[in-house]
PDB file of N, CA and C in Angstrom:
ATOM      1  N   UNK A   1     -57.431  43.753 -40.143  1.00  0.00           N
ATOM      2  CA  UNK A   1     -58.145  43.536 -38.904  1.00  0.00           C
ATOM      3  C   UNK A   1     -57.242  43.738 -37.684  1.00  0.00           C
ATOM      4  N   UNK A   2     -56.174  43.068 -37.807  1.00  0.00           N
ATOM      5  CA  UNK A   2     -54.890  43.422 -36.625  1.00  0.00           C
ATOM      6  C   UNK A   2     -54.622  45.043 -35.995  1.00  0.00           C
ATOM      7  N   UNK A   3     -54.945  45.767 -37.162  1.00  0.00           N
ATOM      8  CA  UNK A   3     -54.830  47.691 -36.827  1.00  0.00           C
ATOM      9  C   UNK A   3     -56.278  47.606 -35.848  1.00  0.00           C
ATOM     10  N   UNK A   4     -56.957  47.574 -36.059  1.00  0.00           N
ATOM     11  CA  UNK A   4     -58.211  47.975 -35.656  1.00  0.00           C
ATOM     12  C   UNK A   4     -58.285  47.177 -34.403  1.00  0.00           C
ATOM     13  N   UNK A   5     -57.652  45.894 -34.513  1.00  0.00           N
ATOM     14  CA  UNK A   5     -57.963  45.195 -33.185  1.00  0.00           C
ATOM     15  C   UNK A   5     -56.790  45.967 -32.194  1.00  0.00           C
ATOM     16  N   UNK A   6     -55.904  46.452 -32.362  1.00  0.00           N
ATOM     17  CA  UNK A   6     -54.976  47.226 -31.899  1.00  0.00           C
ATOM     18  C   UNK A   6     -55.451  48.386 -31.157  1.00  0.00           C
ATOM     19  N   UNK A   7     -55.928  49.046 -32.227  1.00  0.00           N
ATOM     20  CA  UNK A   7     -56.168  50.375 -31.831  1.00  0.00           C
ATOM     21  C   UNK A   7     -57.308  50.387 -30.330  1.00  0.00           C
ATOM     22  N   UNK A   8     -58.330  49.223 -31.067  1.00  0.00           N
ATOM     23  CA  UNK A   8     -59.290  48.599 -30.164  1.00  0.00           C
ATOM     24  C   UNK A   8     -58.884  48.591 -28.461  1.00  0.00           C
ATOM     25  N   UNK A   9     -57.738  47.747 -28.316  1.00  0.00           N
ATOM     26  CA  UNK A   9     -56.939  47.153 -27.063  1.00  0.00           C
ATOM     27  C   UNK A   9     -55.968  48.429 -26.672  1.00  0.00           C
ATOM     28  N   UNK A  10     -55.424  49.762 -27.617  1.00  0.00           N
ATOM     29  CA  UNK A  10     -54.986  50.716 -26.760  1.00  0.00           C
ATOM     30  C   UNK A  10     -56.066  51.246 -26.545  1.00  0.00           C
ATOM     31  N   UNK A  11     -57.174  51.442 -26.401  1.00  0.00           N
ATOM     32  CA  UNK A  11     -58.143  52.243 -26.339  1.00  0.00           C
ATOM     33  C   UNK A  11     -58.589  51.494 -24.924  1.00  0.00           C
ATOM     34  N   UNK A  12     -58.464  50.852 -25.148  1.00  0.00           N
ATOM     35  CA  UNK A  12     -59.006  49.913 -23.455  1.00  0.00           C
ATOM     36  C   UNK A  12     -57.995  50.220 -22.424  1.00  0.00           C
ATOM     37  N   UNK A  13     -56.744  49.669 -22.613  1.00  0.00           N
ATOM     38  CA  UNK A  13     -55.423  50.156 -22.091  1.00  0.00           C
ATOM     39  C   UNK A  13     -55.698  51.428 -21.822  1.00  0.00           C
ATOM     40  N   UNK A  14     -55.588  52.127 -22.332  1.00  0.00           N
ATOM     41  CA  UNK A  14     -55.577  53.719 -21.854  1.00  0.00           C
ATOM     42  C   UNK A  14     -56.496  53.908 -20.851  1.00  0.00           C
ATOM     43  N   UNK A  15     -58.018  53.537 -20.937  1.00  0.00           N
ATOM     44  CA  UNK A  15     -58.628  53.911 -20.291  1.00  0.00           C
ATOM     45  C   UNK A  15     -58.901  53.384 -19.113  1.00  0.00           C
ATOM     46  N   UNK A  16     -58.070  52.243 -18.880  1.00  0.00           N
ATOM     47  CA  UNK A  16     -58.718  51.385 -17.933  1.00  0.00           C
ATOM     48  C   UNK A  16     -57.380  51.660 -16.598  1.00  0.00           C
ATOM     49  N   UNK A  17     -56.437  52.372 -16.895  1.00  0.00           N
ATOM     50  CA  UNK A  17     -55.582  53.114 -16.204  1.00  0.00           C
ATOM     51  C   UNK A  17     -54.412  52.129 -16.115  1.00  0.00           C
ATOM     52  N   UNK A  18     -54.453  50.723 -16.693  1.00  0.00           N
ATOM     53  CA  UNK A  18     -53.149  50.152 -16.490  1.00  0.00           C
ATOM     54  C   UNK A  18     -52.371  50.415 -17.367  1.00  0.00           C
ATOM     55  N   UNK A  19     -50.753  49.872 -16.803  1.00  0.00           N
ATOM     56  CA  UNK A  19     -49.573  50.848 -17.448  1.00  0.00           C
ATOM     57  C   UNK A  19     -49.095  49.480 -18.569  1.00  0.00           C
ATOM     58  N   UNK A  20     -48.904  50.283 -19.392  1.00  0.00           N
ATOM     59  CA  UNK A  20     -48.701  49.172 -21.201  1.00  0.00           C
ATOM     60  C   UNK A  20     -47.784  49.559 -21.582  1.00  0.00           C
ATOM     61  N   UNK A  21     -47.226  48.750 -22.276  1.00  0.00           N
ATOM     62  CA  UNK A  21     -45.922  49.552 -23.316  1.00  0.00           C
ATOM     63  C   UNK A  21     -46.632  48.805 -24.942  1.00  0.00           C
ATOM     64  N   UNK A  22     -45.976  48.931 -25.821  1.00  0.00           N
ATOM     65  CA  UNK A  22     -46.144  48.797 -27.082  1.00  0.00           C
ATOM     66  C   UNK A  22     -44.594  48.084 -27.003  1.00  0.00           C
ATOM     67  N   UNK A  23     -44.632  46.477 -27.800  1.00  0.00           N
ATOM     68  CA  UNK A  23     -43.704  46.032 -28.112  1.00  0.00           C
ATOM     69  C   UNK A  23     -43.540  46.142 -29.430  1.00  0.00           C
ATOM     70  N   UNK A  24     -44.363  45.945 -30.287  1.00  0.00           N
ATOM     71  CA  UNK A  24     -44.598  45.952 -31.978  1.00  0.00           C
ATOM     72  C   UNK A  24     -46.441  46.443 -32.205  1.00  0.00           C
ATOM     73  N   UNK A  25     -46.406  46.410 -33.483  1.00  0.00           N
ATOM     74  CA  UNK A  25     -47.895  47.112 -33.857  1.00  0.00           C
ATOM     75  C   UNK A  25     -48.883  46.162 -33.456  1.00  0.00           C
ATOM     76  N   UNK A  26     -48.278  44.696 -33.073  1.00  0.00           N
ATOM     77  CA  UNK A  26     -49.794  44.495 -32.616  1.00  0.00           C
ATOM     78  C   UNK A  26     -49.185  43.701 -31.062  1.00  0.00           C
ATOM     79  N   UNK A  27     -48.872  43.520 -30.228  1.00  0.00           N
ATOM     80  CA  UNK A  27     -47.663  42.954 -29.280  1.00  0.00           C
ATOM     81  C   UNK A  27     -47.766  43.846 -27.832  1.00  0.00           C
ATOM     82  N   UNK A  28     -48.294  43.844 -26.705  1.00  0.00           N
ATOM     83  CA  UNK A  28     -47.888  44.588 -26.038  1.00  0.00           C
ATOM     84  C   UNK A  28     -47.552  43.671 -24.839  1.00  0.00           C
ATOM     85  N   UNK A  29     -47.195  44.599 -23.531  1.00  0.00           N
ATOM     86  CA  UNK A  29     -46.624  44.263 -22.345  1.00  0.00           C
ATOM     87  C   UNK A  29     -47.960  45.081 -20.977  1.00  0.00           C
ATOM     88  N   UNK A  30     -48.546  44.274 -20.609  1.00  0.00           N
ATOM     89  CA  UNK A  30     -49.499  44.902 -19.669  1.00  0.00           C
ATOM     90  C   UNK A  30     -48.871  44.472 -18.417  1.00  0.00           C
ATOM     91  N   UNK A  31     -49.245  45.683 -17.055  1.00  0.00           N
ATOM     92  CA  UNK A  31     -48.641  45.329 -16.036  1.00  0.00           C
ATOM     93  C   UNK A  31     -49.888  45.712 -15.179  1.00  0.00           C
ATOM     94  N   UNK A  32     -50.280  44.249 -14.743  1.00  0.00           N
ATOM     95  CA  UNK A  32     -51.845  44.047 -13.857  1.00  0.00           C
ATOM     96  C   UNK A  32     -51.100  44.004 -12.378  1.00  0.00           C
ATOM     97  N   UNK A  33     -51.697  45.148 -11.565  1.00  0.00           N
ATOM     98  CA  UNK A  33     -51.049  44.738  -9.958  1.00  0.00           C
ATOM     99  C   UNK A  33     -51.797  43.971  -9.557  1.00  0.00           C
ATOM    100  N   UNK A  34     -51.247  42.878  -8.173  1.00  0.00           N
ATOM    101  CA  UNK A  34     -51.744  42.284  -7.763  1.00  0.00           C
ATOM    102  C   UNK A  34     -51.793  42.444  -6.475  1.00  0.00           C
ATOM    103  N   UNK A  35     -52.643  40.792  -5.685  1.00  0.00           N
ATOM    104  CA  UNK A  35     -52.175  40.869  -4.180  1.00  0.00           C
ATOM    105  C   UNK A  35     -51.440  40.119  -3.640  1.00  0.00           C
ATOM    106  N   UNK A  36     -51.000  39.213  -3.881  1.00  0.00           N
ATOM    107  CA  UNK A  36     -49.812  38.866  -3.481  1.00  0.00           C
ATOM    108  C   UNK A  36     -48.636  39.116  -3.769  1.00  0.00           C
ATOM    109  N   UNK A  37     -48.463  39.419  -5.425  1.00  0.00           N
ATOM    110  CA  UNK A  37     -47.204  39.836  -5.891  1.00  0.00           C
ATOM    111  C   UNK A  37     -47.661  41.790  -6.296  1.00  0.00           C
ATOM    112  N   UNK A  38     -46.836  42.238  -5.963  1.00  0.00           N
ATOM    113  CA  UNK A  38     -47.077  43.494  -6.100  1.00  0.00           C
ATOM    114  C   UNK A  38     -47.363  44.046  -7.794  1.00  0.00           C
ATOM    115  N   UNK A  39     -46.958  43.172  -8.470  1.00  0.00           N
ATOM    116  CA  UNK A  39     -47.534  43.073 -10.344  1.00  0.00           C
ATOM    117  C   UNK A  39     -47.603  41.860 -11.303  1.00  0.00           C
ATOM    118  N   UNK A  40     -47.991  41.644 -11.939  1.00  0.00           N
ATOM    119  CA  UNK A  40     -47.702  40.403 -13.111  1.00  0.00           C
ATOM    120  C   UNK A  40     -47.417  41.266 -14.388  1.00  0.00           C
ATOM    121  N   UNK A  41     -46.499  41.109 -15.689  1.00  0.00           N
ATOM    122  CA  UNK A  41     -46.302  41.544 -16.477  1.00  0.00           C
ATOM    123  C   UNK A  41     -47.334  39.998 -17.295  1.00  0.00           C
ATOM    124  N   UNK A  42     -48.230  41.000 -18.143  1.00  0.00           N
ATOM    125  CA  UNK A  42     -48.830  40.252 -18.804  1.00  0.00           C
ATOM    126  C   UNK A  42     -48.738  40.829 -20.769  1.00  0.00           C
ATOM    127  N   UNK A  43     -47.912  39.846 -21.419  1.00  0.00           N
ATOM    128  CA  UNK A  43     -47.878  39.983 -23.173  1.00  0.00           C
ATOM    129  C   UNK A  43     -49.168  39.519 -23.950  1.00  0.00           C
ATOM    130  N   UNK A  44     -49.821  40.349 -24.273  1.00  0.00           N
ATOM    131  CA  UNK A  44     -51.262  40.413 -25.192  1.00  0.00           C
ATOM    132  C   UNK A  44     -50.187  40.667 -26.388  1.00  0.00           C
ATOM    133  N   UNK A  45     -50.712  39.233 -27.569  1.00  0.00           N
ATOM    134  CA  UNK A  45     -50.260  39.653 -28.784  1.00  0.00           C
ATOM    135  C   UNK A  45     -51.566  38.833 -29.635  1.00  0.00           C
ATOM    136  N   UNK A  46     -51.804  40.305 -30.592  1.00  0.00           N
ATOM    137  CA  UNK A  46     -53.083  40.238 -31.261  1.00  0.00           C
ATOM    138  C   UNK A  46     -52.636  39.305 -32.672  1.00  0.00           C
ATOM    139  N   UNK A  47     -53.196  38.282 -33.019  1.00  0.00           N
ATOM    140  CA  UNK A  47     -52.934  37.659 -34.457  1.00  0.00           C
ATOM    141  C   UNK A  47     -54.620  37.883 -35.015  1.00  0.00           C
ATOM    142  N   UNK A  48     -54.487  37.058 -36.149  1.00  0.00           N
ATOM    143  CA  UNK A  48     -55.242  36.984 -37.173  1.00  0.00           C
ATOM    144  C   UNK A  48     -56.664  37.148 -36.468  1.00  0.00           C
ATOM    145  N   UNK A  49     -56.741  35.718 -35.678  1.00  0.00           N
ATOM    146  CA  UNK A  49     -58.338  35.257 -35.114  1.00  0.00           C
ATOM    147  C   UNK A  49     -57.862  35.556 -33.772  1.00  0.00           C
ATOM    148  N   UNK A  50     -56.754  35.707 -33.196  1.00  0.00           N
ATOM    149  CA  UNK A  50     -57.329  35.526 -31.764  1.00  0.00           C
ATOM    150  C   UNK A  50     -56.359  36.600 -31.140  1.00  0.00           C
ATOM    151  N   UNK A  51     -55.991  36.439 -29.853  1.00  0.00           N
ATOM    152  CA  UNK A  51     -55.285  37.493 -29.284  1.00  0.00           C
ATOM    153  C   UNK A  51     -54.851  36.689 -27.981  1.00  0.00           C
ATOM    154  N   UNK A  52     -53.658  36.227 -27.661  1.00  0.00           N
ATOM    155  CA  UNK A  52     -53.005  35.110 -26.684  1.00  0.00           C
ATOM    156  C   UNK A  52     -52.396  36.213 -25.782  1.00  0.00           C
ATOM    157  N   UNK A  53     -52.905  35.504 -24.614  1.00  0.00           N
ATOM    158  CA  UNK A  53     -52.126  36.179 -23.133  1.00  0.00           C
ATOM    159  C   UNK A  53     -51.230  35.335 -22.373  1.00  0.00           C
ATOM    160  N   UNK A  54     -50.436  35.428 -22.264  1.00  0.00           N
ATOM    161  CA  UNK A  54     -48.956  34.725 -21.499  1.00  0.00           C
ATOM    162  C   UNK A  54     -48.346  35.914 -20.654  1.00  0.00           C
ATOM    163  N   UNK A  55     -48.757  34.628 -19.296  1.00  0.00           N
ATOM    164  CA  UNK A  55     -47.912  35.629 -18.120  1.00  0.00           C
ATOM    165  C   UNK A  55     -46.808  34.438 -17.370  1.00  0.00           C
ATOM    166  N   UNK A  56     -46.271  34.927 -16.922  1.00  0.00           N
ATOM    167  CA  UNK A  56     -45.007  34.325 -15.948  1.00  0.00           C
ATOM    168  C   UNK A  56     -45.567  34.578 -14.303  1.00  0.00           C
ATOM    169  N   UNK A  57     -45.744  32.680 -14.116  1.00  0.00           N
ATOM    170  CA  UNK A  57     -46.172  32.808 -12.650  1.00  0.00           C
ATOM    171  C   UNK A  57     -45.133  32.083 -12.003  1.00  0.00           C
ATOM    172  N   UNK A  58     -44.341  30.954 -12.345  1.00  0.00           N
ATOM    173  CA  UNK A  58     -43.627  30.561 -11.346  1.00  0.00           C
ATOM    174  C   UNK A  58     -41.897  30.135 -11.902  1.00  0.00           C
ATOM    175  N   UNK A  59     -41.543  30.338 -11.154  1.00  0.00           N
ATOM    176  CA  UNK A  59     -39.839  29.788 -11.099  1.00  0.00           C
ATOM    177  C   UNK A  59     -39.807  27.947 -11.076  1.00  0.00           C
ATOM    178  N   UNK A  60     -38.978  27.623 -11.863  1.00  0.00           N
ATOM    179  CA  UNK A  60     -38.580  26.267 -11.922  1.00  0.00           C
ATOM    180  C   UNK A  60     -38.784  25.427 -10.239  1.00  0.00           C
ATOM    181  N   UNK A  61     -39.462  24.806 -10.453  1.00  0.00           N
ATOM    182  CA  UNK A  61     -39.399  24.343  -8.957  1.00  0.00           C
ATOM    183  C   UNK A  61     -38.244  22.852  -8.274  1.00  0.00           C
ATOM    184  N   UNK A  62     -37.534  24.014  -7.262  1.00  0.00           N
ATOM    185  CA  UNK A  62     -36.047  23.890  -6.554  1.00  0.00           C
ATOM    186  C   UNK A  62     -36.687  21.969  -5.465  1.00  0.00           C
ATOM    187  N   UNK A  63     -37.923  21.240  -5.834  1.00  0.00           N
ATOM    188  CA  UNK A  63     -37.994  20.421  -4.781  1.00  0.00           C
ATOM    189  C   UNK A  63     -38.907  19.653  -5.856  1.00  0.00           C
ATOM    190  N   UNK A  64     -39.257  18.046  -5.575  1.00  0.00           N
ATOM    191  CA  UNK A  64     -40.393  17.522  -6.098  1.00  0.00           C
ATOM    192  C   UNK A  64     -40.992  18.314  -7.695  1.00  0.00           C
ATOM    193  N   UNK A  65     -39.836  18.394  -8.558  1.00  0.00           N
ATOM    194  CA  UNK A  65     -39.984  18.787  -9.641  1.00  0.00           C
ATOM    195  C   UNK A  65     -41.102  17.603 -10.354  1.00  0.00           C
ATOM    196  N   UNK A  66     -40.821  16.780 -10.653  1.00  0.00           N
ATOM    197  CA  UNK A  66     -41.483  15.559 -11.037  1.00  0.00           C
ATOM    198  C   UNK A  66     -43.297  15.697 -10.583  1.00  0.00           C
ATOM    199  N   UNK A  67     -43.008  15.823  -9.674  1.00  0.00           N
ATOM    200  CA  UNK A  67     -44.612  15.938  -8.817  1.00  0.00           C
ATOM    201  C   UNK A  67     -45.131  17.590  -9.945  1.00  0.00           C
ATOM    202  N   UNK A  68     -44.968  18.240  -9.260  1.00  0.00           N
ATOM    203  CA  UNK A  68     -45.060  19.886 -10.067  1.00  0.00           C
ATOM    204  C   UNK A  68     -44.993  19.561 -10.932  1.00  0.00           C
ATOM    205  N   UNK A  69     -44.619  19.290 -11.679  1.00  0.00           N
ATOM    206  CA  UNK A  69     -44.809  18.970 -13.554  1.00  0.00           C
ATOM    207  C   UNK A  69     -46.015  17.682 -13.997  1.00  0.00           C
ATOM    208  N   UNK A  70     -46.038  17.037 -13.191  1.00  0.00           N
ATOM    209  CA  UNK A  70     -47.493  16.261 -13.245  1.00  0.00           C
ATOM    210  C   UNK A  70     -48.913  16.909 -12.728  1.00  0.00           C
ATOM    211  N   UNK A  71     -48.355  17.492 -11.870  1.00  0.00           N
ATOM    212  CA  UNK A  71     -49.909  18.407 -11.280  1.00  0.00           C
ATOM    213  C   UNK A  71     -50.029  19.561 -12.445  1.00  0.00           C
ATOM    214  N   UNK A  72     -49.455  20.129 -12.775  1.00  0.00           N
ATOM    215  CA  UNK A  72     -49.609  21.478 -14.330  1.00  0.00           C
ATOM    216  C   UNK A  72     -49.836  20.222 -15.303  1.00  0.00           C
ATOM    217  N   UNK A  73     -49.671  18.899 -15.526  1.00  0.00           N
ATOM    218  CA  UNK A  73     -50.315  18.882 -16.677  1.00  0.00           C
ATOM    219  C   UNK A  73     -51.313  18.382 -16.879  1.00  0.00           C
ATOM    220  N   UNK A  74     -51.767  17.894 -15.382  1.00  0.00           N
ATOM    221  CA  UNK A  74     -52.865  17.049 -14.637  1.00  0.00           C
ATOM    222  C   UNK A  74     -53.831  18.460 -15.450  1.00  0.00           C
ATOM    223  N   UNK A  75     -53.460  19.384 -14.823  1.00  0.00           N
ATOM    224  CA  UNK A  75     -54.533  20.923 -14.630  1.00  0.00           C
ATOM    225  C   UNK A  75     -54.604  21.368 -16.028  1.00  0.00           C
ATOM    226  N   UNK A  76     -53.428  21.235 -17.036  1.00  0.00           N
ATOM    227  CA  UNK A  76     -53.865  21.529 -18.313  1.00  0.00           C
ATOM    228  C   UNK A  76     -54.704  20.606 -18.891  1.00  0.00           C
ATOM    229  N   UNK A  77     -55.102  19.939 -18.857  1.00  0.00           N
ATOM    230  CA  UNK A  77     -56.153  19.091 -19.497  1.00  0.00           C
ATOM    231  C   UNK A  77     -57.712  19.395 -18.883  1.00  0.00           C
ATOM    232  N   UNK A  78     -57.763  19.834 -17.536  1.00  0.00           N
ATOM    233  CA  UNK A  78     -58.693  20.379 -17.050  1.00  0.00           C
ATOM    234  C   UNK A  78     -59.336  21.625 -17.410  1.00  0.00           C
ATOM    235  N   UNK A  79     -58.517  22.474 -17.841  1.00  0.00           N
ATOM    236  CA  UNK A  79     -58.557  23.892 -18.155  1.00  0.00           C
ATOM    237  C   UNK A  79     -59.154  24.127 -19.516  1.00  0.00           C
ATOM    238  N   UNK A  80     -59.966  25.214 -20.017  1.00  0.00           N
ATOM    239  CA  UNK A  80     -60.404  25.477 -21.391  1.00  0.00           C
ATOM    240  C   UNK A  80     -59.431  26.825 -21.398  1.00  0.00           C
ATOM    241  N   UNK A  81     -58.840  26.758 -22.407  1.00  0.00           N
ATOM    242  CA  UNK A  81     -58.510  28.315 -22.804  1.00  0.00           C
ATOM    243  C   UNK A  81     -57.108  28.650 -22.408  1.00  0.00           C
ATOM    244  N   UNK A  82     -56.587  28.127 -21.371  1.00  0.00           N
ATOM    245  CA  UNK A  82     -55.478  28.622 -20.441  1.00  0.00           C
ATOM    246  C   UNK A  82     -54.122  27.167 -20.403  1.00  0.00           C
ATOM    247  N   UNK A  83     -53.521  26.975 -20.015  1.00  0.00           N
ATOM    248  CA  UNK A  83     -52.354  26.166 -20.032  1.00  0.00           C
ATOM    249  C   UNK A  83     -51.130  27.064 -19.465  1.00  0.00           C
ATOM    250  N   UNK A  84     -50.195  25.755 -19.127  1.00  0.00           N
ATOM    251  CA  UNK A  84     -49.119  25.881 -18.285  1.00  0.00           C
ATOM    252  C   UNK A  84     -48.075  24.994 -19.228  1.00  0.00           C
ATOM    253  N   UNK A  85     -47.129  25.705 -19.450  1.00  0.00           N
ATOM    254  CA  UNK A  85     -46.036  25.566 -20.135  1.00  0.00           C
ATOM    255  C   UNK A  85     -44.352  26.364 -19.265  1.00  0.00           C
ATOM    256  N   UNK A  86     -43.866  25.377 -19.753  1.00  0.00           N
ATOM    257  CA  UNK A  86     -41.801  25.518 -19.166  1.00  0.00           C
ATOM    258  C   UNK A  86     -41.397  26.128 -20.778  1.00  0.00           C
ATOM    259  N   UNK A  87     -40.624  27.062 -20.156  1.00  0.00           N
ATOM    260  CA  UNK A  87     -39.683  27.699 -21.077  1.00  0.00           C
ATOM    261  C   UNK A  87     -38.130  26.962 -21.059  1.00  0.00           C
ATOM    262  N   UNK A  88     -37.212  27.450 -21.964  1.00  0.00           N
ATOM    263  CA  UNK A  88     -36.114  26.530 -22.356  1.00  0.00           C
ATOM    264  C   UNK A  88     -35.015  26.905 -20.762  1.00  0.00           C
ATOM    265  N   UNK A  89     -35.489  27.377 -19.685  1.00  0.00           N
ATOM    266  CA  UNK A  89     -34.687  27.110 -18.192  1.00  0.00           C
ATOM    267  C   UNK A  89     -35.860  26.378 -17.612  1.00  0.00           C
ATOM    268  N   UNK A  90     -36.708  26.087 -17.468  1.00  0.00           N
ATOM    269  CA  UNK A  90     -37.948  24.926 -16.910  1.00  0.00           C
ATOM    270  C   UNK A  90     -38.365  26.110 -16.360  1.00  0.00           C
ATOM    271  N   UNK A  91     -38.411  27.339 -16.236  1.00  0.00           N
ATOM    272  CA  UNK A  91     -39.460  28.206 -15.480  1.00  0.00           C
ATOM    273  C   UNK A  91     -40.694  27.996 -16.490  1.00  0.00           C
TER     274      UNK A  91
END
């Protein structure tokens, strides 16, 4: 199912004119422009049942860290589908 869901998602990719790379056979790197930031690099990686999107929106925050880390988890509990997570530098 992973080939086909693949082939599926370059077939969209291609046509939909945004620029992709291929990380592995089912793994890629999409680059959605935006308007405030001139792009987001967004990783679509296809598994079994589902297909998870993780993008990088913010830098460790340099003030009221404490606060910022209660409001993202205030908002993850609010959210269906989506969440906010720190990587091993707190970005």
């Amino acid at each position: 199912m992973t080939n086909d869901s693949a082939a599926l998602l370059v077939e969209f990719l291609a046509g939909s004119g945004l620029v992709h790379e291929p990380i592995d056979s089912a793994t890629f790197v999409v680059e959605l422009p935006g308007t405030k930031k001139l792009k987001t690099n967004v990783t679509l990686a296809i598994g079994t049942h589902a297909m998870t999107v993780n993008a990088f929106v913010a830098r460790k925050p340099d003030e009221n860290a404490d606060a910022v880390h209660t409001w993202l988890l205030e908002r993850n509990r609010r959210m269906c589908a989506v969440a906010f997570a720190l990587d091993h530098l707190g970005d």
